[in-house]
Protein backbone atom coordinates (compact mmCIF):
# COMPACT_ATOMS: atom_id res chain seq x y z
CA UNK A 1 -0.47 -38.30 27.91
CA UNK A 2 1.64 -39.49 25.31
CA UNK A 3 4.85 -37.25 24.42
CA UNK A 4 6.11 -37.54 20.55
CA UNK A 5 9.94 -37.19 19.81
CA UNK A 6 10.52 -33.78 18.46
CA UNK A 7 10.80 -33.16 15.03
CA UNK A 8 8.05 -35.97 14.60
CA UNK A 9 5.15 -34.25 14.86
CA UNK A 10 4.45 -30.91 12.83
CA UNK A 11 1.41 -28.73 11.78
CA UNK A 12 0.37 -28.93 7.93
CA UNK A 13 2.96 -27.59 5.65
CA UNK A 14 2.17 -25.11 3.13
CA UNK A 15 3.43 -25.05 -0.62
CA UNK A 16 4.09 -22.32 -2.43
CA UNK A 17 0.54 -19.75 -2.19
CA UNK A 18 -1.32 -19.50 -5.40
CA UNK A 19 -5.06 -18.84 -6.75
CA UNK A 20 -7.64 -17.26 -4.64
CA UNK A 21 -5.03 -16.81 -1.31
CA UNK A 22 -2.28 -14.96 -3.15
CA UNK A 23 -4.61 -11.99 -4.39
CA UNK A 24 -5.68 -10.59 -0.92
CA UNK A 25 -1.29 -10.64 -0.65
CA UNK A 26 -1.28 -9.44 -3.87
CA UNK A 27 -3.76 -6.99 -3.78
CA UNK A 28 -1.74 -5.48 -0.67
CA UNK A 29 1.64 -5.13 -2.26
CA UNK A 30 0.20 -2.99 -5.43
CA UNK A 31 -2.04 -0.85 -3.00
CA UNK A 32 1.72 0.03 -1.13
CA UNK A 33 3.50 0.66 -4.56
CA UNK A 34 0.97 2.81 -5.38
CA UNK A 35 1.63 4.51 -2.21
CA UNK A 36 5.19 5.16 -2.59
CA UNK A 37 5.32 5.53 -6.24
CA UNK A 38 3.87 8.58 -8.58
CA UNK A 39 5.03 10.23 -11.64
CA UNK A 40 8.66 11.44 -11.47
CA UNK A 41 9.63 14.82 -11.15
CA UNK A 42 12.09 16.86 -12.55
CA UNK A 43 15.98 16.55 -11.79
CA UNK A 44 16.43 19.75 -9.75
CA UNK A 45 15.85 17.55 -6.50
CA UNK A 46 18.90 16.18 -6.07
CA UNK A 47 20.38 19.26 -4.71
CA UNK A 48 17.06 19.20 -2.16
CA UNK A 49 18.24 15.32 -1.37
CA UNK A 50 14.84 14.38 -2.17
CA UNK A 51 14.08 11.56 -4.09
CA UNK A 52 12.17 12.34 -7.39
CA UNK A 53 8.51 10.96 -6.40
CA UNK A 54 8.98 12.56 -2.91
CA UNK A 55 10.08 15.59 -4.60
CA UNK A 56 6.79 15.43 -6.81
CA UNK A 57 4.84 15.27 -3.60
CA UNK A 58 6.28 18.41 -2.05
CA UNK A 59 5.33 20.68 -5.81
CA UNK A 60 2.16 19.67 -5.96
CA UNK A 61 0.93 18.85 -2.29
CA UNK A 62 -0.55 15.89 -3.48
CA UNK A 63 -0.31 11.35 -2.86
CA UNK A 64 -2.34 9.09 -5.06
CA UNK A 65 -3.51 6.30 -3.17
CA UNK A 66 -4.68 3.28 -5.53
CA UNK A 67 -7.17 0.79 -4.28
CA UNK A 68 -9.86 -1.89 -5.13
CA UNK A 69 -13.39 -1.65 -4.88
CA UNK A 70 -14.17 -5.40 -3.78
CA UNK A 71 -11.24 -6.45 -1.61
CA UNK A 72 -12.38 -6.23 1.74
CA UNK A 73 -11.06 -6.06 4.25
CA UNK A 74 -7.93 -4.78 2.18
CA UNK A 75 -9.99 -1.92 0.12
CA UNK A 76 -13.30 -1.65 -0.67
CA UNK A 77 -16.01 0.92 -0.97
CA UNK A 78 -18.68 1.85 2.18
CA UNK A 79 -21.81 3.02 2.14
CA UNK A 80 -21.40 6.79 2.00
CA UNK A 81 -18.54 5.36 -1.65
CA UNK A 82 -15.75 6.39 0.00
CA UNK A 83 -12.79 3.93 -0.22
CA UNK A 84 -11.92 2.44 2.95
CA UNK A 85 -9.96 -0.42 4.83
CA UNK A 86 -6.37 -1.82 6.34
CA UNK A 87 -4.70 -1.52 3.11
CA UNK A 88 -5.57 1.96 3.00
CA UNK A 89 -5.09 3.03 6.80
CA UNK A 90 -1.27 1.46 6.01
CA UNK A 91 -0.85 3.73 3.10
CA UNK A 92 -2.48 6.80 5.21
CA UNK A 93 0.03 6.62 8.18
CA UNK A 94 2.90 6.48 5.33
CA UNK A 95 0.76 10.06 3.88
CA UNK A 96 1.55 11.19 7.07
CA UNK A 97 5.39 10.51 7.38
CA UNK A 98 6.02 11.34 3.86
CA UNK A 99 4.25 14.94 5.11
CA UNK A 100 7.00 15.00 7.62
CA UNK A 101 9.88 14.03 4.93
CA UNK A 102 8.52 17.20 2.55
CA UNK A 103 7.62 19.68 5.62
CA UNK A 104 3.84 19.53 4.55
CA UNK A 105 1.62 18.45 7.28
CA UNK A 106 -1.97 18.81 4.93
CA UNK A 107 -0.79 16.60 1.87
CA UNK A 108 -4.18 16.25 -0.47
CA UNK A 109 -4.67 12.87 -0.66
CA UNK A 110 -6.44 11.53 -4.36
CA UNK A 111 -7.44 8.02 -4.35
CA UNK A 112 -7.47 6.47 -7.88
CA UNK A 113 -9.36 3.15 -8.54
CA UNK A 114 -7.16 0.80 -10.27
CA UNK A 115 -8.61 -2.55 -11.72
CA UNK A 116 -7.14 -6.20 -11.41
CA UNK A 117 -6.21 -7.67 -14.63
CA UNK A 118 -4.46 -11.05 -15.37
């Protein structure tokens, strides 16, 4: 068996992602921002030490999840059209720590379809 000097030999080397391999990455990102983001809330929360979208959360019980019909196995839709897969587990678990941050274990959880656009 013939040894190579190190260094020599390497795997392929990748560029810079783009096209149809960045929007599964893509896709992934937006569905956490959507997560952790939602519509601000008034200023009263600093003296709560709550940030403004957490302190949105806790007045109205609720978390918007966004996610994609056709980007399995990030988020799509099953057969019974409920909106399921990895993406959305992630963002679930962070539901149920962001419970714990506002002291409300049954958050409502909305998930809004968003669209892809370029």
């Amino acid at each position: 068996m013939h040894q190579f000097p190190r260094g020599l030999i390497r795997g392929p080397t990748r560029g810079p992602t783009r096209g149809p391999a960045r929007r599964p990455i893509l896709a992934a990102g937006l569905l956490l921002a959507a997560c952790l983001l939602a519509s601000p809330a008034p200023a009263q929360t600093v003296s709560e030490g709550l940030s403004p979208t957490l302190a949105n959360i806790k007045k109205t019980h609720v978390v918007r999840l966004g996610y994609r019909e056709s980007s399995p196995p990030f988020s799509f839709i099953d057969h019974s059209n409920r909106p399921i897969g990895y993406s959305l587990e992630l963002c679930e678990a962070i539901v149920e720590e962001i419970g714990v941050e506002v002291d409300d274990a049954n958050l409502k959880v909305e998930y809004v379809k968003t669209a892809f656009r370029r």
